[in-house]
C-alpha atoms as a PDB file:
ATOM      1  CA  UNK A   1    -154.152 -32.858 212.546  1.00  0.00           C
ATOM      2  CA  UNK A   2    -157.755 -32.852 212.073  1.00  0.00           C
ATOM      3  CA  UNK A   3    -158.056 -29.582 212.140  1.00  0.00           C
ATOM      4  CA  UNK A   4    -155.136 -28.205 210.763  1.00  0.00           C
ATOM      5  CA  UNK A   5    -154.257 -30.174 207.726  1.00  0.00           C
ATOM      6  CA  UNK A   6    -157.546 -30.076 205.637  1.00  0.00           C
ATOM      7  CA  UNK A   7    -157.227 -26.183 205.596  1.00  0.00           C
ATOM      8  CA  UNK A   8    -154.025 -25.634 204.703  1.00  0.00           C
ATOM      9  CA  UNK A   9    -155.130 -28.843 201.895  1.00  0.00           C
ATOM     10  CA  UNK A  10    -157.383 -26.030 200.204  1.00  0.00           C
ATOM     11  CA  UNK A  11    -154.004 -24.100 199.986  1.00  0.00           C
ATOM     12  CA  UNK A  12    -151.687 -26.584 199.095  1.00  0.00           C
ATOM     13  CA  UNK A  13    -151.649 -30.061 197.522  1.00  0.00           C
ATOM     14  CA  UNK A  14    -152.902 -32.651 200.412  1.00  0.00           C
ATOM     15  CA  UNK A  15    -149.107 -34.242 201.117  1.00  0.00           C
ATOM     16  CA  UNK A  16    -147.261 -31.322 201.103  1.00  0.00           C
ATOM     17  CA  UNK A  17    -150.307 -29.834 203.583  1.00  0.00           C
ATOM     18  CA  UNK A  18    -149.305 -33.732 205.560  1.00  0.00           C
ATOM     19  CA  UNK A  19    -145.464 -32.970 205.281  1.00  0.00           C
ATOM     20  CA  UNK A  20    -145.728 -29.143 206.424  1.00  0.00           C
ATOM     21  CA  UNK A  21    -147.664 -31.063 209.529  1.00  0.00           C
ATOM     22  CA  UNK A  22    -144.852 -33.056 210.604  1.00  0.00           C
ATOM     23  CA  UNK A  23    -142.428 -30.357 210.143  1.00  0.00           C
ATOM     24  CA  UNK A  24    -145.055 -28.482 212.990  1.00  0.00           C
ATOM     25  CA  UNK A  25    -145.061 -31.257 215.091  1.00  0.00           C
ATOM     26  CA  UNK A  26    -141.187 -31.443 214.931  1.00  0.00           C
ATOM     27  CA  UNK A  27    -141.080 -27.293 215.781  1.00  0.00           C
ATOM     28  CA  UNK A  28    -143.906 -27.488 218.663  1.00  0.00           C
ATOM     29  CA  UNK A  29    -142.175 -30.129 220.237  1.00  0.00           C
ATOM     30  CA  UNK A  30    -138.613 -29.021 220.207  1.00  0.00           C
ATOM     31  CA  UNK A  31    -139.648 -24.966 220.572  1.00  0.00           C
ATOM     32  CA  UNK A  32    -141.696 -26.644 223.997  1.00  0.00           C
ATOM     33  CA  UNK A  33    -138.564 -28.205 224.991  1.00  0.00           C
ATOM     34  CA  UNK A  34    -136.684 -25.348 224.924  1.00  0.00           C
ATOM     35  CA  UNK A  35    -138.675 -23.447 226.279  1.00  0.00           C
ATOM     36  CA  UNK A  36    -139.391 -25.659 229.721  1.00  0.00           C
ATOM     37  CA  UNK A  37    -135.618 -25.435 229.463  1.00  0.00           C
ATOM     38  CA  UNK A  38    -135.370 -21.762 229.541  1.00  0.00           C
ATOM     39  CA  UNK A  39    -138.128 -21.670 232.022  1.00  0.00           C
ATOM     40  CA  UNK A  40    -136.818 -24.022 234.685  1.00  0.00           C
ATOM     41  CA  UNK A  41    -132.761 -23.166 234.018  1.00  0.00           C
ATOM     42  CA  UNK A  42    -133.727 -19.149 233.774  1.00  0.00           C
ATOM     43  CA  UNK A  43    -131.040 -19.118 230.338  1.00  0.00           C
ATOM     44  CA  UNK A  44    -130.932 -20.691 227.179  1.00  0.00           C
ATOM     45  CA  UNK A  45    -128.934 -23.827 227.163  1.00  0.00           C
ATOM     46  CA  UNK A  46    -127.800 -26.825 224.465  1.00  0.00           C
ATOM     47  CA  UNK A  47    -128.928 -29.090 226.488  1.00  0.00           C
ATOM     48  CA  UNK A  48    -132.600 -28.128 225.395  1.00  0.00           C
ATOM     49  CA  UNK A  49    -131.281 -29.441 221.875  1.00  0.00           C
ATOM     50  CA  UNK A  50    -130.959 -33.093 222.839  1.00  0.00           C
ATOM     51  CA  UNK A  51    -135.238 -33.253 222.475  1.00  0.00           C
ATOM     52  CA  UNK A  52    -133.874 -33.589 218.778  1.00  0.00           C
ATOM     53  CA  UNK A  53    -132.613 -37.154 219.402  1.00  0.00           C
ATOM     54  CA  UNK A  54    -136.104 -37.993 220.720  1.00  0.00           C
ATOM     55  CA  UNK A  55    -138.154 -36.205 217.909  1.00  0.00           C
ATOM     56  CA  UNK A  56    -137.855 -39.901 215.405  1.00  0.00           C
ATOM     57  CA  UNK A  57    -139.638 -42.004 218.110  1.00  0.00           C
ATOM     58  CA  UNK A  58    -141.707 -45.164 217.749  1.00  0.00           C
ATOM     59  CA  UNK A  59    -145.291 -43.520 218.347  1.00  0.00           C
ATOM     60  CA  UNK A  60    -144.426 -41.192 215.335  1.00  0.00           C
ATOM     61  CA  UNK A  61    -143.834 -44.161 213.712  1.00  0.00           C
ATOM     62  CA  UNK A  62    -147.022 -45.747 214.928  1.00  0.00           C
ATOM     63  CA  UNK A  63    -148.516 -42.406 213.550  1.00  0.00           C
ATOM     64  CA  UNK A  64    -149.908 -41.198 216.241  1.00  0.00           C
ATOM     65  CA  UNK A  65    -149.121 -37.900 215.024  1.00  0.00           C
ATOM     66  CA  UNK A  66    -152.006 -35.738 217.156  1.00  0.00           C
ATOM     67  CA  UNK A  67    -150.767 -37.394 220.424  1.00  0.00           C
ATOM     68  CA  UNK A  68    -146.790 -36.067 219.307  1.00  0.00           C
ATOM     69  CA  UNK A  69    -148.791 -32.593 218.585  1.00  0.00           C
ATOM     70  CA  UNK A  70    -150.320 -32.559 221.915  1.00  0.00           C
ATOM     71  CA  UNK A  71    -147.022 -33.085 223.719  1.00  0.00           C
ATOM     72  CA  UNK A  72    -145.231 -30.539 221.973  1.00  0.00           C
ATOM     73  CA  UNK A  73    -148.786 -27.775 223.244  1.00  0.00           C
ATOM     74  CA  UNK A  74    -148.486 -29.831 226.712  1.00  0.00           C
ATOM     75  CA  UNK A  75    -144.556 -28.960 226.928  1.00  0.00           C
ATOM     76  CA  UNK A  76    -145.210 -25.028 225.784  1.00  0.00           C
ATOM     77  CA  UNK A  77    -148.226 -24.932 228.043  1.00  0.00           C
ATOM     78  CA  UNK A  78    -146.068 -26.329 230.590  1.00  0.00           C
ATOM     79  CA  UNK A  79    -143.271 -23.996 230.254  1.00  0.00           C
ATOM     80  CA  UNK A  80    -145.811 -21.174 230.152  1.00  0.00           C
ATOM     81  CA  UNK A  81    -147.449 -22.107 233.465  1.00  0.00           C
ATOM     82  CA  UNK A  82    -144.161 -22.328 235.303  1.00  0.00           C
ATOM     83  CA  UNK A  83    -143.013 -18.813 233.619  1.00  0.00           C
ATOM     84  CA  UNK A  84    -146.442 -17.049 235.396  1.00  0.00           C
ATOM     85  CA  UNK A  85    -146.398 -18.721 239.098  1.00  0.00           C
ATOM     86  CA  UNK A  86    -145.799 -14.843 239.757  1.00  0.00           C
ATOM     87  CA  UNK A  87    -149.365 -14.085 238.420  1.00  0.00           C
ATOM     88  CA  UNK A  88    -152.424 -13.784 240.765  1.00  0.00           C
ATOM     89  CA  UNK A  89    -154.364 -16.954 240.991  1.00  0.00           C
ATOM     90  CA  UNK A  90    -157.196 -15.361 239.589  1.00  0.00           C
ATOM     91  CA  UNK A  91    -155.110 -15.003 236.119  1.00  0.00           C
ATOM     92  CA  UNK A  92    -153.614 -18.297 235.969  1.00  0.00           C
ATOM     93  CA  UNK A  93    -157.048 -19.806 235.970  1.00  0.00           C
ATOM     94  CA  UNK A  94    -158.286 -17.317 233.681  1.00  0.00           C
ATOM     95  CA  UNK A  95    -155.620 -17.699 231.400  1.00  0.00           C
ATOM     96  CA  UNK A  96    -154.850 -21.825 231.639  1.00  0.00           C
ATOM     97  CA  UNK A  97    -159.050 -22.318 231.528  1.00  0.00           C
ATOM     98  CA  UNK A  98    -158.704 -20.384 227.810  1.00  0.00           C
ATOM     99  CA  UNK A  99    -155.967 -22.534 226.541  1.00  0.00           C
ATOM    100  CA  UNK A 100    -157.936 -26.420 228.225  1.00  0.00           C
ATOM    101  CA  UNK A 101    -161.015 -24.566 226.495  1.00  0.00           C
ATOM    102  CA  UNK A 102    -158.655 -24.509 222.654  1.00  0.00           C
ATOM    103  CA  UNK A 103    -156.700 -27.261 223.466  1.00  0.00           C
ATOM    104  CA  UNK A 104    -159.066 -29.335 225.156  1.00  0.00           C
ATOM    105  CA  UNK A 105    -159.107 -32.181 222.424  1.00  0.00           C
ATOM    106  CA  UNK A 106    -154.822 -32.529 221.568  1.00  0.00           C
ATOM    107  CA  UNK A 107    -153.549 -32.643 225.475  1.00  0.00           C
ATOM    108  CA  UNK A 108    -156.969 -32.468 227.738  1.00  0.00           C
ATOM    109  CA  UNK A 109    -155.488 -34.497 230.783  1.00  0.00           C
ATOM    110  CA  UNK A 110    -151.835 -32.461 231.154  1.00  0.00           C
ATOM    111  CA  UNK A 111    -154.315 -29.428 230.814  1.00  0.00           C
ATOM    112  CA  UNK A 112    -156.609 -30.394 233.468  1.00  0.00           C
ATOM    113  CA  UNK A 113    -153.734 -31.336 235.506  1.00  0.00           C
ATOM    114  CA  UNK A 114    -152.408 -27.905 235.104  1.00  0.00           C
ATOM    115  CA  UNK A 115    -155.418 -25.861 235.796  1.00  0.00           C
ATOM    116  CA  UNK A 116    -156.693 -27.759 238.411  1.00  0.00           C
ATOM    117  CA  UNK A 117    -153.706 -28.938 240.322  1.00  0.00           C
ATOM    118  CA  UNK A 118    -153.269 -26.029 242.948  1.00  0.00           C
ATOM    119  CA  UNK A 119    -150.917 -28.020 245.351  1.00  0.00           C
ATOM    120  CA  UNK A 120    -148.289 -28.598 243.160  1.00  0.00           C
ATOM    121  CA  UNK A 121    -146.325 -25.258 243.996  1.00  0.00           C
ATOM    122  CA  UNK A 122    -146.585 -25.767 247.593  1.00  0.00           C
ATOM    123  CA  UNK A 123    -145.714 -29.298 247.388  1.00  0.00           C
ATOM    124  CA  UNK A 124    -142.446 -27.776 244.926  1.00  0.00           C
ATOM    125  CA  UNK A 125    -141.696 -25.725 247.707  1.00  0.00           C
ATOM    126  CA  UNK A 126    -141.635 -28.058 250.425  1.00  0.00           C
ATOM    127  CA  UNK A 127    -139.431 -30.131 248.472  1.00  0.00           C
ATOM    128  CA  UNK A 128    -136.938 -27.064 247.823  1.00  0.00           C
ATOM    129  CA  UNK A 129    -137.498 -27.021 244.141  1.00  0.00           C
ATOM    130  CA  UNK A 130    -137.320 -22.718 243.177  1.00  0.00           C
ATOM    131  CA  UNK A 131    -139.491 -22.334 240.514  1.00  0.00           C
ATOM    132  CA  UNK A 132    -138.350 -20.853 237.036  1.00  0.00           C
ATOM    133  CA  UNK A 133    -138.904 -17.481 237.606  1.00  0.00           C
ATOM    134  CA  UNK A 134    -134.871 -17.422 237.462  1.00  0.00           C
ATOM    135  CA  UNK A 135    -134.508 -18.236 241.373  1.00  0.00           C
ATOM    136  CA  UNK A 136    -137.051 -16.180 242.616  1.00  0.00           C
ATOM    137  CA  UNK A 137    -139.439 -18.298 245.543  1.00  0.00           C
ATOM    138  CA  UNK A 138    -142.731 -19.629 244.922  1.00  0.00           C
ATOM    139  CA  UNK A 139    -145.349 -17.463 245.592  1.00  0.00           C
ATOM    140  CA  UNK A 140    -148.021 -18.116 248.225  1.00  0.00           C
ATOM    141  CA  UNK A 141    -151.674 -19.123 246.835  1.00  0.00           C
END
């Protein structure tokens, strides 16, 4: 919020710059959504569209409204990591150590869980989870 609101403020009248804010969080965290849906199911689905029941929640209420835009990133980030388990290692890191680097201050511990958490695929195997790469098997490293 911090850093996207008092730009667009220079644009645009301060609560309209506010409201446009919570219409983003409301996209990022329903476009993640659907996306880990897409990602993990390998099709689109209406099932993704229940995160709309779920988007009026108590900690928007509380207005913790940087935390609700960090889950939405931590959700496409999510989704994104899953869709590129068929990348070398070496590019994953690359690429997930450039979005902790930009993101570092909205959803810093799901990104450090996701850069730095190497396990987690084999551990996915092992438990016969196939990743969301539309049934194709994890790969190795």
């Amino acid at each position: 919020m911090d850093l996207i609101v008092p730009p667009l403020a220079r644009l645009m009248p301060l609560d309209l710059a506010g409201k446009l804010f919570l219409v983003m969080i409301f996209a990022v965290m329903a476009g993640g959504a659907a996306a880990l849906n897409r990602v993990l199911h390998g099709r689109w689905s209406l099932w993704s569209l229940a995160v709309f029941v779920m988007l009026y929640n108590r900690i928007l209420l509380w207005g913790f409204l940087n935390y609700l835009f960090g889950v939405g990133l931590a959700l496409a980030a999510l989704a994104f990591w899953l869709s590129a388990m068929h990348w070398p290692v070496w590019r994953r890191v690359l690429v997930s150590s450039i979005w902790r680097s930009r993101s570092i201050s909205a959803i810093s511990p799901l990104s450090v869980s996701m850069c730095c958490c190497w396990p987690a695929p084999r551990s996915l195997r092992s438990s016969g989870w196939s990743a969301g790469c539309h049934g194709a098997p994890l790969p190795d490293g």
